[in-house]
C-alpha atoms as a PDB file:
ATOM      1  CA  UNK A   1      87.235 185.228  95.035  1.00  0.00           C
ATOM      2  CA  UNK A   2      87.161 183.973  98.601  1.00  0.00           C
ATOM      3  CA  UNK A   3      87.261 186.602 101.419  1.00  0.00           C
ATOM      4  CA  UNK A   4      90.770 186.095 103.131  1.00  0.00           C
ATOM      5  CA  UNK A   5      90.394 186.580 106.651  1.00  0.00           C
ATOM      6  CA  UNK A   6      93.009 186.774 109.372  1.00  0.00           C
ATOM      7  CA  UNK A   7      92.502 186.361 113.087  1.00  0.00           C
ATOM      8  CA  UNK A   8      95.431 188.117 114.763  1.00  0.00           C
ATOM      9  CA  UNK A   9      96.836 189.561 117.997  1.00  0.00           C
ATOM     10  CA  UNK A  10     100.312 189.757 119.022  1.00  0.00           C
ATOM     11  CA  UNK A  11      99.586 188.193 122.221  1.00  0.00           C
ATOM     12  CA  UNK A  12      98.318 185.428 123.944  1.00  0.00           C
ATOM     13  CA  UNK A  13      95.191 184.342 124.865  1.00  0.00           C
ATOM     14  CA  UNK A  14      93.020 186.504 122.871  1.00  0.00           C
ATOM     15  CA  UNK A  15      90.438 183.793 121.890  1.00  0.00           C
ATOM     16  CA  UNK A  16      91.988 183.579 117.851  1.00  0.00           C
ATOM     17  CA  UNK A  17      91.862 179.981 117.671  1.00  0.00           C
ATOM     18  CA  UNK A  18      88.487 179.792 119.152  1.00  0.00           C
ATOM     19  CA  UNK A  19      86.856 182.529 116.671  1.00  0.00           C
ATOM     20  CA  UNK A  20      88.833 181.215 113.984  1.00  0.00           C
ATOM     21  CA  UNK A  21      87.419 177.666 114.681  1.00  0.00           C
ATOM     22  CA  UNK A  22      83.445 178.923 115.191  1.00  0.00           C
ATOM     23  CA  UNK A  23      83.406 181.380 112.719  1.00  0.00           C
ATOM     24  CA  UNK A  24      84.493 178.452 110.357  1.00  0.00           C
ATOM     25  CA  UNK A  25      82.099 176.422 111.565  1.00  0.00           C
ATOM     26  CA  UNK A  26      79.045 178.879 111.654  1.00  0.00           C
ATOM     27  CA  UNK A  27      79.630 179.887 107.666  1.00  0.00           C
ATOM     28  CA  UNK A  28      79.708 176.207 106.807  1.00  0.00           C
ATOM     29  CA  UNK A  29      77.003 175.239 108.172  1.00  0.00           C
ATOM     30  CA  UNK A  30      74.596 177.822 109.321  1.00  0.00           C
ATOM     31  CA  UNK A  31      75.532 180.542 106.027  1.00  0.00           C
ATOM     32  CA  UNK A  32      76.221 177.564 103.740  1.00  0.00           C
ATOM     33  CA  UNK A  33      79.329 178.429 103.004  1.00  0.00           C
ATOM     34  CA  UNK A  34      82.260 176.515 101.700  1.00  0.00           C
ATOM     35  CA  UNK A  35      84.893 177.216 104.167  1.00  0.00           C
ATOM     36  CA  UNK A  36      88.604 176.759 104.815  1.00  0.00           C
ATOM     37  CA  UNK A  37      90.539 177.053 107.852  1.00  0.00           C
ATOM     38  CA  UNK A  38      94.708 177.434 107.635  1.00  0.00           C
ATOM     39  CA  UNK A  39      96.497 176.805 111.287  1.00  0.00           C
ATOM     40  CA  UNK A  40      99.572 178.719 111.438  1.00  0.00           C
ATOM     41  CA  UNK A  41      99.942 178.251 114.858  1.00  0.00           C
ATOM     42  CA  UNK A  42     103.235 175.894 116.091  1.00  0.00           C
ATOM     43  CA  UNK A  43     100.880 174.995 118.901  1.00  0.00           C
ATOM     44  CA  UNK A  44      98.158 173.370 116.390  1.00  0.00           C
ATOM     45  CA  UNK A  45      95.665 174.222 118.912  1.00  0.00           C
ATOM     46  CA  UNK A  46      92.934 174.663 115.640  1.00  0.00           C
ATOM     47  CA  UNK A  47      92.830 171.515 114.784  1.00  0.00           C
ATOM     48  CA  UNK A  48      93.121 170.082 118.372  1.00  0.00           C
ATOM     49  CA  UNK A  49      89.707 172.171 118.856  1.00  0.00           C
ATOM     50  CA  UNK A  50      88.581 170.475 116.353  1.00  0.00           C
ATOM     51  CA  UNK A  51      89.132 166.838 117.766  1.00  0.00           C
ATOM     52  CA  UNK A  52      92.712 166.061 115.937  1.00  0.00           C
ATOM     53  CA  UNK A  53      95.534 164.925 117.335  1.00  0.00           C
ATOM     54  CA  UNK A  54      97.673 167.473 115.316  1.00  0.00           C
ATOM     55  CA  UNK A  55     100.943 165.472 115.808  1.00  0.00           C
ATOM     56  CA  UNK A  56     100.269 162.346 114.183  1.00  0.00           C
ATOM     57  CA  UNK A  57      99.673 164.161 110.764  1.00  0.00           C
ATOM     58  CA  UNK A  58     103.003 164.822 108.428  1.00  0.00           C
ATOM     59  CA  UNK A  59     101.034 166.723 105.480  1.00  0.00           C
ATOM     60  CA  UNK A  60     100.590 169.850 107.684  1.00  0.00           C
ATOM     61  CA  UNK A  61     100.917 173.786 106.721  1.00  0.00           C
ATOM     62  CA  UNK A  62     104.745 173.502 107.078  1.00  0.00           C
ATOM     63  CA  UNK A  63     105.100 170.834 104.219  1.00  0.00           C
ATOM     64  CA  UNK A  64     102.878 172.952 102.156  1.00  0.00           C
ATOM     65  CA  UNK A  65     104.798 176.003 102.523  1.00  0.00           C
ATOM     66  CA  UNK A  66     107.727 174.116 101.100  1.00  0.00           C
ATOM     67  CA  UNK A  67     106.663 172.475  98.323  1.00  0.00           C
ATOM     68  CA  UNK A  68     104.999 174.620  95.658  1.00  0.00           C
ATOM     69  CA  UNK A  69     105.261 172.151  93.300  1.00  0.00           C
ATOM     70  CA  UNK A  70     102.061 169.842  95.061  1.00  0.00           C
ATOM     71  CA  UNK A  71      98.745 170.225  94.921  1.00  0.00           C
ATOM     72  CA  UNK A  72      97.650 172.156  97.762  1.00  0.00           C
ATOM     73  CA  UNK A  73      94.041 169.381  98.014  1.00  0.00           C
ATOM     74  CA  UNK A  74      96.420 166.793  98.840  1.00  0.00           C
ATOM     75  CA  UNK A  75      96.883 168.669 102.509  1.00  0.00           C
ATOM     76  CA  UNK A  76      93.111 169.323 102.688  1.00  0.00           C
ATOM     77  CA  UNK A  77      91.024 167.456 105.471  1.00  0.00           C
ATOM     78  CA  UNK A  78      87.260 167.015 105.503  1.00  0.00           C
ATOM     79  CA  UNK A  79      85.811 167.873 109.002  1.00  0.00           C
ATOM     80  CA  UNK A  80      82.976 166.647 110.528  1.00  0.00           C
ATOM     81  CA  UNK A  81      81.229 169.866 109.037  1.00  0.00           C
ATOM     82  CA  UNK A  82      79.604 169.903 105.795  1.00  0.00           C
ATOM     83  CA  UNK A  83      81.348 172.852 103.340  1.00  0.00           C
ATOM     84  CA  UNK A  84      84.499 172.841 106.372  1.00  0.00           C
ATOM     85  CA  UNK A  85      87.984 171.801 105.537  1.00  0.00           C
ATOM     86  CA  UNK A  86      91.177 172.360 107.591  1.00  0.00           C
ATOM     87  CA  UNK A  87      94.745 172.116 107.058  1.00  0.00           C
ATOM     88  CA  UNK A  88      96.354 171.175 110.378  1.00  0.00           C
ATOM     89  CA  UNK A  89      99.714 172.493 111.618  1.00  0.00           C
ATOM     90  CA  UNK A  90     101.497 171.166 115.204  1.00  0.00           C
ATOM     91  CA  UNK A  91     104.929 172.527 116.345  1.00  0.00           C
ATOM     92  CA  UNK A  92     106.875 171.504 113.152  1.00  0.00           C
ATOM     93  CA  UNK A  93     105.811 174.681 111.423  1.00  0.00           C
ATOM     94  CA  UNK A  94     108.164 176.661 114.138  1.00  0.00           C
ATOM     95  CA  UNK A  95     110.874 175.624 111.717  1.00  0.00           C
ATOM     96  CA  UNK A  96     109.529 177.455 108.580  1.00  0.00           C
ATOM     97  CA  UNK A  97     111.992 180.528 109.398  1.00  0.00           C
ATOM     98  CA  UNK A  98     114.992 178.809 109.672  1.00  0.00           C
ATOM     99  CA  UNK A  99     114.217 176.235 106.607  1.00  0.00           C
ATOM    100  CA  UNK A 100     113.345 179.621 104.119  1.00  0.00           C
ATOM    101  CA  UNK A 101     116.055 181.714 105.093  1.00  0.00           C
ATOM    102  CA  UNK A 102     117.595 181.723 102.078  1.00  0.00           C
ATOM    103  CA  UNK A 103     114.696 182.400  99.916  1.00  0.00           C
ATOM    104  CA  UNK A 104     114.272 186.201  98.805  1.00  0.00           C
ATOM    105  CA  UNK A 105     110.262 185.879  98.137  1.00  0.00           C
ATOM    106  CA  UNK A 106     109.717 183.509 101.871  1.00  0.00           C
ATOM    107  CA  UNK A 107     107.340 186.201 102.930  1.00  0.00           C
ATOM    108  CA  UNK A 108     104.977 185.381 100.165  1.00  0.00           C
ATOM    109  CA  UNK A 109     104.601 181.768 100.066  1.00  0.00           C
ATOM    110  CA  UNK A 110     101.881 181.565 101.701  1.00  0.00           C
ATOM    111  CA  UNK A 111     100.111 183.843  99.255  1.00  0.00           C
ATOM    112  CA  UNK A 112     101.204 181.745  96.445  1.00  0.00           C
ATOM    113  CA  UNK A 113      99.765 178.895  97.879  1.00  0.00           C
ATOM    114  CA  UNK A 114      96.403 180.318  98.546  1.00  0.00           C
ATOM    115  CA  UNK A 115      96.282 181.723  95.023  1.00  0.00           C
ATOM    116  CA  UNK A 116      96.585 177.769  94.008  1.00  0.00           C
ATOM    117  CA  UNK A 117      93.113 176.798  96.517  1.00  0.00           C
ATOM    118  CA  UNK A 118      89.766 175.602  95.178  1.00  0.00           C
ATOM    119  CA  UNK A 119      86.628 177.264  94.996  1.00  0.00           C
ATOM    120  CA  UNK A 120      86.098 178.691  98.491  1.00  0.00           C
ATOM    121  CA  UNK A 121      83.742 181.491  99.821  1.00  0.00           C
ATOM    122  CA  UNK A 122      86.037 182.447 103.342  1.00  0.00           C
ATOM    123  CA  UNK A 123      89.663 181.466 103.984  1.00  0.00           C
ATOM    124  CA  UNK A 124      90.659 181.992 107.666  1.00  0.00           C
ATOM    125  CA  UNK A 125      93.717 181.683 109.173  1.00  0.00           C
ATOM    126  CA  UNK A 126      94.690 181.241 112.614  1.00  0.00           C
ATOM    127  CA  UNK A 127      97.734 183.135 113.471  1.00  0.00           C
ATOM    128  CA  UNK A 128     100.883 182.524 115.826  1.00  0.00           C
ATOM    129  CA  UNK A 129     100.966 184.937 118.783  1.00  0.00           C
ATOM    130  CA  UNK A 130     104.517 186.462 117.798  1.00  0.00           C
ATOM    131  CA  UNK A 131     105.748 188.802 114.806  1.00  0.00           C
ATOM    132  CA  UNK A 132     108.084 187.046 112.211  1.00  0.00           C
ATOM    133  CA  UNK A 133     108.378 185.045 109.397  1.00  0.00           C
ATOM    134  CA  UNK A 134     105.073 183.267 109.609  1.00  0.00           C
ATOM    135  CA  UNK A 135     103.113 185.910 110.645  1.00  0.00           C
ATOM    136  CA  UNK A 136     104.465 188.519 107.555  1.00  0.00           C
ATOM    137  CA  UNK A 137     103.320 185.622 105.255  1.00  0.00           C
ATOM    138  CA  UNK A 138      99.967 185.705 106.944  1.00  0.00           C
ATOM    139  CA  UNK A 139      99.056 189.282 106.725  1.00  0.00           C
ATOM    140  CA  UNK A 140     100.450 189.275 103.173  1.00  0.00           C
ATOM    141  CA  UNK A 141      98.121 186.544 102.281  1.00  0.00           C
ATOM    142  CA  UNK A 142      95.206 187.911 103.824  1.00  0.00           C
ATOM    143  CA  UNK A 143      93.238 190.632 102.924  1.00  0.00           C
ATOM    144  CA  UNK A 144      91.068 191.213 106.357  1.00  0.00           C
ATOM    145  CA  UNK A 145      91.953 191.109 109.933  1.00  0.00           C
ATOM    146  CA  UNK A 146      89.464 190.644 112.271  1.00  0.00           C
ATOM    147  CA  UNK A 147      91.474 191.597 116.131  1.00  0.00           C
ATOM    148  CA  UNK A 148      90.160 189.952 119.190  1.00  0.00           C
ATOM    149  CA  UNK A 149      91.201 191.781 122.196  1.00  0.00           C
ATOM    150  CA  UNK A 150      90.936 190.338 125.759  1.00  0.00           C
ATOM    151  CA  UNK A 151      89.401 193.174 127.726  1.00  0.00           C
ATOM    152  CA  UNK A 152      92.612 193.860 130.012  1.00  0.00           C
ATOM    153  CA  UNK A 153      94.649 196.731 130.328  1.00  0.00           C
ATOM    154  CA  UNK A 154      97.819 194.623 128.839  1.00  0.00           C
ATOM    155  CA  UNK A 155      95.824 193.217 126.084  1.00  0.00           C
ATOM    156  CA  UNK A 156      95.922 196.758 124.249  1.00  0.00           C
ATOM    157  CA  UNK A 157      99.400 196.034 123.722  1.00  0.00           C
ATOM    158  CA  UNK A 158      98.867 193.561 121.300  1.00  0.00           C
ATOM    159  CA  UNK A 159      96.385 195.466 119.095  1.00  0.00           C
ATOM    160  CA  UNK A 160      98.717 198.945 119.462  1.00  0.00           C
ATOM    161  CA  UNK A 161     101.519 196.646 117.922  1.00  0.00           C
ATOM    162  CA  UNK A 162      99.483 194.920 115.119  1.00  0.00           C
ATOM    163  CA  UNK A 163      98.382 198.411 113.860  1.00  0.00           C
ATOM    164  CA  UNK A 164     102.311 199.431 113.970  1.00  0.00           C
ATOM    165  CA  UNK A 165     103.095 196.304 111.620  1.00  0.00           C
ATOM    166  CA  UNK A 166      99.576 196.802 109.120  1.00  0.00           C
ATOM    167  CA  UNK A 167     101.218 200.594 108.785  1.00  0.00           C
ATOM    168  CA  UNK A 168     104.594 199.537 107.735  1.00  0.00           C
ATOM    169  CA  UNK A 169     103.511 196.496 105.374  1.00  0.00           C
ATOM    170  CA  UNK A 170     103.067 199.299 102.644  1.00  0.00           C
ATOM    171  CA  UNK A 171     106.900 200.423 102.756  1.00  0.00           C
ATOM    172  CA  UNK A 172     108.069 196.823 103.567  1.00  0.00           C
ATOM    173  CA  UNK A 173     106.481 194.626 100.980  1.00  0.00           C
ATOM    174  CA  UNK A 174     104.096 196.894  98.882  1.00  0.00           C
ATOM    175  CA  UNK A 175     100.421 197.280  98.855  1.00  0.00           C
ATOM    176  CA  UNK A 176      97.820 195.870  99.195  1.00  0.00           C
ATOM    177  CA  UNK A 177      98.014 195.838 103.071  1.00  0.00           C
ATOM    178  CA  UNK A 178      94.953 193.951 104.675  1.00  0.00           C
ATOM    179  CA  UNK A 179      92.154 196.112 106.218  1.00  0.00           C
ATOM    180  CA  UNK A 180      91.082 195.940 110.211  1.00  0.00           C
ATOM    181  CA  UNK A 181      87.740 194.824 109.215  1.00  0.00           C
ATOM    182  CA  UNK A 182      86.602 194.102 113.096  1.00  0.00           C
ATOM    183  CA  UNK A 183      87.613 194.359 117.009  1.00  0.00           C
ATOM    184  CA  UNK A 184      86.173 191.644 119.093  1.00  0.00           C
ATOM    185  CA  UNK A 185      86.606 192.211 122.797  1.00  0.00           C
ATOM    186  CA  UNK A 186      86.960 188.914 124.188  1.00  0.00           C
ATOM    187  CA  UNK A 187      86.657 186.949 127.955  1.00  0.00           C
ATOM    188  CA  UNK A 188      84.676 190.146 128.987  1.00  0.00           C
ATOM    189  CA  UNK A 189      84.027 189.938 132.467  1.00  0.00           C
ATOM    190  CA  UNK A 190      81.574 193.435 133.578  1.00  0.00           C
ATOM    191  CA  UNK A 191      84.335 195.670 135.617  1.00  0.00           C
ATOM    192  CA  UNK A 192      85.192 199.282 135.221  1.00  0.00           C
ATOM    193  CA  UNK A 193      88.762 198.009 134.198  1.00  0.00           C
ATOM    194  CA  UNK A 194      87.215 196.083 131.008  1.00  0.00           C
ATOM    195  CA  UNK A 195      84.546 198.615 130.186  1.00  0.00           C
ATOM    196  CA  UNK A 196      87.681 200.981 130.003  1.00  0.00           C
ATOM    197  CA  UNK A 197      89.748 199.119 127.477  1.00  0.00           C
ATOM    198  CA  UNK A 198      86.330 198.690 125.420  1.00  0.00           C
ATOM    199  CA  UNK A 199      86.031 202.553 125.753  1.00  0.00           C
ATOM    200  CA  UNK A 200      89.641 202.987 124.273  1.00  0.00           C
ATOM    201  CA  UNK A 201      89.182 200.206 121.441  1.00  0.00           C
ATOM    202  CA  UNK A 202      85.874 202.435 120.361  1.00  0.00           C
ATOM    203  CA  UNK A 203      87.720 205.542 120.739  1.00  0.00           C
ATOM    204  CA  UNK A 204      90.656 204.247 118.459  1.00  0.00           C
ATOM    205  CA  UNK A 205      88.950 202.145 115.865  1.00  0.00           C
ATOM    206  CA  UNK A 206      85.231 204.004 115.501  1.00  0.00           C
ATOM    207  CA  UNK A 207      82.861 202.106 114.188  1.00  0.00           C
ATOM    208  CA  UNK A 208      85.428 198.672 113.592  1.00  0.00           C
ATOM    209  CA  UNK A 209      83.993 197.307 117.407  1.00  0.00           C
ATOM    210  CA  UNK A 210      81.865 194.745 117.916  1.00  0.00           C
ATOM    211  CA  UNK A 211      79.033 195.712 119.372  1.00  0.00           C
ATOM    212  CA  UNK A 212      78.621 192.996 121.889  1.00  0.00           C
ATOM    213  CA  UNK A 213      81.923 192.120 123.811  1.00  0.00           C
ATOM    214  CA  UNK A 214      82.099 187.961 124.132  1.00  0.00           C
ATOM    215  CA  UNK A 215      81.641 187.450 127.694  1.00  0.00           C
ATOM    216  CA  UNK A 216      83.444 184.849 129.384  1.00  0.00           C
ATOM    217  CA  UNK A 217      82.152 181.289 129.707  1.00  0.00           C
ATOM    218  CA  UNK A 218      83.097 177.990 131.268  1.00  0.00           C
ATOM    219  CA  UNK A 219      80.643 176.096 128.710  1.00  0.00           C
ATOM    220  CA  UNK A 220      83.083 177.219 125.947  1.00  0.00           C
ATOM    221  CA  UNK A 221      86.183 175.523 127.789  1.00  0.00           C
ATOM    222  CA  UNK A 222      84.316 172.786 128.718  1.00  0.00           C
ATOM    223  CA  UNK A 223      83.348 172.206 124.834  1.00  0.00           C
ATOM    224  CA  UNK A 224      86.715 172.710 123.595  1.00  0.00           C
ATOM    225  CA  UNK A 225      88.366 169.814 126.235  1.00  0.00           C
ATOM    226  CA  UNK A 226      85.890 167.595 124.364  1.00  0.00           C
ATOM    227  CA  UNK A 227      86.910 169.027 120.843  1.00  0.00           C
ATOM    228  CA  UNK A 228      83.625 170.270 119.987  1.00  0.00           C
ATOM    229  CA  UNK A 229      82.681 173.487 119.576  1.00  0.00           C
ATOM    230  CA  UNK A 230      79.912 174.976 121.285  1.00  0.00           C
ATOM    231  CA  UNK A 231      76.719 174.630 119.246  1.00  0.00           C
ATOM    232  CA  UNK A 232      77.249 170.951 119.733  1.00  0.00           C
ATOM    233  CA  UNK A 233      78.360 170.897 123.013  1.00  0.00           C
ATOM    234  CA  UNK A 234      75.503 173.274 124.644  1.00  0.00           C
ATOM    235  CA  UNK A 235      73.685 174.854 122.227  1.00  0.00           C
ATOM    236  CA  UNK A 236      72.132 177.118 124.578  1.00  0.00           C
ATOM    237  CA  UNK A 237      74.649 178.389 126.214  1.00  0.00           C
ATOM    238  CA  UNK A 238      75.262 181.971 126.316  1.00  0.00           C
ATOM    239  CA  UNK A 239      78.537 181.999 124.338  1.00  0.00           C
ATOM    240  CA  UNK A 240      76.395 180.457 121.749  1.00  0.00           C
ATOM    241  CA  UNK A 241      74.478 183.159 121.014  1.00  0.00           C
ATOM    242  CA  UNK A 242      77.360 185.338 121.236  1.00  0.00           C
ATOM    243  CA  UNK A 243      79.193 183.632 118.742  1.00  0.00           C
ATOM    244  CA  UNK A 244      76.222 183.318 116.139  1.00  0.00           C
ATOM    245  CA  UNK A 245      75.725 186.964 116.260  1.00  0.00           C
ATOM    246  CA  UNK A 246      79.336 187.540 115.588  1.00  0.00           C
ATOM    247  CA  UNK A 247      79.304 185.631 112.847  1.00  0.00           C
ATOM    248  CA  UNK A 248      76.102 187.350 111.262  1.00  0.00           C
ATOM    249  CA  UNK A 249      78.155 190.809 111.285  1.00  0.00           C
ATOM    250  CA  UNK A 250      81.304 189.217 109.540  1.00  0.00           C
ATOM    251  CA  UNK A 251      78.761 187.707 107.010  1.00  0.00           C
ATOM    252  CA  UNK A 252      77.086 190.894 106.668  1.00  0.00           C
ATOM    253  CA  UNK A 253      79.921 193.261 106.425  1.00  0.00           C
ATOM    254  CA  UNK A 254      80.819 191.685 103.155  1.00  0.00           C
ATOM    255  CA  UNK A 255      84.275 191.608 100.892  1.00  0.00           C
ATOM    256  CA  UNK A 256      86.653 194.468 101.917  1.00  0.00           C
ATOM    257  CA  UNK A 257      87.036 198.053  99.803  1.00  0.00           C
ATOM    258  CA  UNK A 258      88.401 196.726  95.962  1.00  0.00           C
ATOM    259  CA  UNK A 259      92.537 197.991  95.310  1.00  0.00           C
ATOM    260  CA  UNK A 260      92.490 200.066  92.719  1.00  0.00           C
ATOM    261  CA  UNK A 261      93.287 197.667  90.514  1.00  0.00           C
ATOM    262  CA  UNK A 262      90.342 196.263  91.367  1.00  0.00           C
ATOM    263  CA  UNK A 263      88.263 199.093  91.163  1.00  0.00           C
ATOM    264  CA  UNK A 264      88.953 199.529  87.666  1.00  0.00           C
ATOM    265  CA  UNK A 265      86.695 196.657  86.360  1.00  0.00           C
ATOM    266  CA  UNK A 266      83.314 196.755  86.752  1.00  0.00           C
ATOM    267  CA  UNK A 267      82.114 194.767  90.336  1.00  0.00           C
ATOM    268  CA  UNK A 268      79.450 191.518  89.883  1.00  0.00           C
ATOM    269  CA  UNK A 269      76.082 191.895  91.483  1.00  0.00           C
ATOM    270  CA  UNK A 270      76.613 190.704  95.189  1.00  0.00           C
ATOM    271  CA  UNK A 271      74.326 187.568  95.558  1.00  0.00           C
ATOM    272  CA  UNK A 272      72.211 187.918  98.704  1.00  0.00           C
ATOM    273  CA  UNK A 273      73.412 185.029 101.486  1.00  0.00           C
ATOM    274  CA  UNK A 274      70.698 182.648 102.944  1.00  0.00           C
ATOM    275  CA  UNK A 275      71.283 182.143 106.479  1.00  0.00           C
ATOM    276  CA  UNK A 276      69.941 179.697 108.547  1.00  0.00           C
ATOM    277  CA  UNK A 277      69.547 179.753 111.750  1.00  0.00           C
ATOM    278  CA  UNK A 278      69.482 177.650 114.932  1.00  0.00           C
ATOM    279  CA  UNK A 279      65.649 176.448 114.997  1.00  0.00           C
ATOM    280  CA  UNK A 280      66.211 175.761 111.200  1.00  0.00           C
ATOM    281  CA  UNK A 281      64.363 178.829 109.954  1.00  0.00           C
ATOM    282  CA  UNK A 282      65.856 181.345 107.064  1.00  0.00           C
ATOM    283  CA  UNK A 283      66.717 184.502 106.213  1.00  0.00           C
ATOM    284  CA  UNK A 284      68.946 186.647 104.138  1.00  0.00           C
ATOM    285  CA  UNK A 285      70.845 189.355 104.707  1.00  0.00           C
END
């Protein structure tokens, strides 16, 4: 069963499209993994990181949403990655509230849909930045969130309110409720004002925190204007690193805790992932 992995933050400018897009990008090609990436986003910034121009495409996530009688493949792109597909959304998908009003299950199409997928290893989603409609059928269709946090004061804001809405999922729609698999602290700039707010994260989510807040850097703009993300733009550069690190702790933290449905069958051997890394050498972990 593919890991189901959101990337949310009820605000702005947390870096969720960016992690979404390189985390996608490092399992596919450097952990071998076949990936896929789900925009939910009416701003279709995903796939625009990714070189598309989202608005010329009609088969986008909204379409899907609304007709579960298709085959979910036929919305499937290839991307330039080997083992990376994408399903693009632009500013259409704003209408998905009004258009399933009516329908008493329209927090769970998404989940349906996924259910209907091919043989993936990760599903990630990339998440709008408000709470409604779209995002309820996100975090019911996932089953991790992974939170990245700009290190600002105002930033906690949006991580105090996603933990309000993972806490009353249960008594809304019925477990299972996704699990806060991961903080990221994002655009991390060295002041007493950020180290603060990382300070608070640890003190609130122990041991969820990544260890190594993603510093800002102007290489990573600079890549996405170009649509490429930063391995092939300037493979050196410090956010680089940053981001190939980050992705060897999601890869190593593994599937989430079993429901206890789950729990009640017997688990597979986990096969040990090959990794390989920049200079071509591997490893597993």
């Amino acid at each position: 069963m593919a890991r189901r992995i959101a990337f949310v933050n009820e605000k702005g400018g947390s870096c969720k499209t960016t992690l979404t897009v390189h985390m996608g990008a490092w399992l596919a090609t450097t952990a071998r993994q076949r990936v896929l990436l789900i925009d939910l986003d009416p701003q279709g910034q995903l796939g625009k990181t990714l070189g598309y121009d989202v608005s010329a495409y009609k088969r986008t996530t909204l379409e899907l949403l609304l007709d579960d009688a298709r085959d979910p493949a036929l919305f499937l792109r290839r991307t330039r990655f080997e083992n990376l597909d994408v399903i693009l959304s632009n500013k259409s998908i704003a209408l998905f509230p009004l258009l399933v009003a009516s329908d008493p299950d329209r927090d769970r199409r998404l989940l349906r849909v996924v259910e209907r997928l091919g043989d993936y290893d990760f599903i990630l989603f990339d998440s709008p930045a408000t709470f409604g409609t779209i995002m309820l059928n996100l975090l019911l269709a996932a089953r991790e969130v992974i939170v990245p946090v700009n290190a600002s004061f105002l930033a906690l804001d949006g991580c105090a309110e996603l933990v309000r809405t993972l806490e009353a999922l249960p008594d809304t729609h019925g477990p299972p409720e996704p699990d806060i698999r991961l903080i990221v602290p994002t655009l991390y700039r060295p002041t007493r004002m950020a180290d603060s707010v990382i300070e608070r994260l640890h003190a609130h989510f122990p041991d969820r925190v990544h260890e190594e807040p993603l510093r800002y850097d102007v290489k990573m703009e600079e890549a996405q204007s170009h649509g490429l993300t930063i391995w092939e733009y300037e493979p050196h550069a410090r956010a680089a690193g940053m981001l190939s690190r980050l992705g060897e702790q999601i890869l190593s933290l593994g599937p989430p805790r079993a429901s206890r449905k789950e729990a009640a069958d017997p688990p597979a051997p986990a096969p040990r992932s090959t990794v390989v890394d920049l200079r071509g050498r591997q490893r597993e972990l």
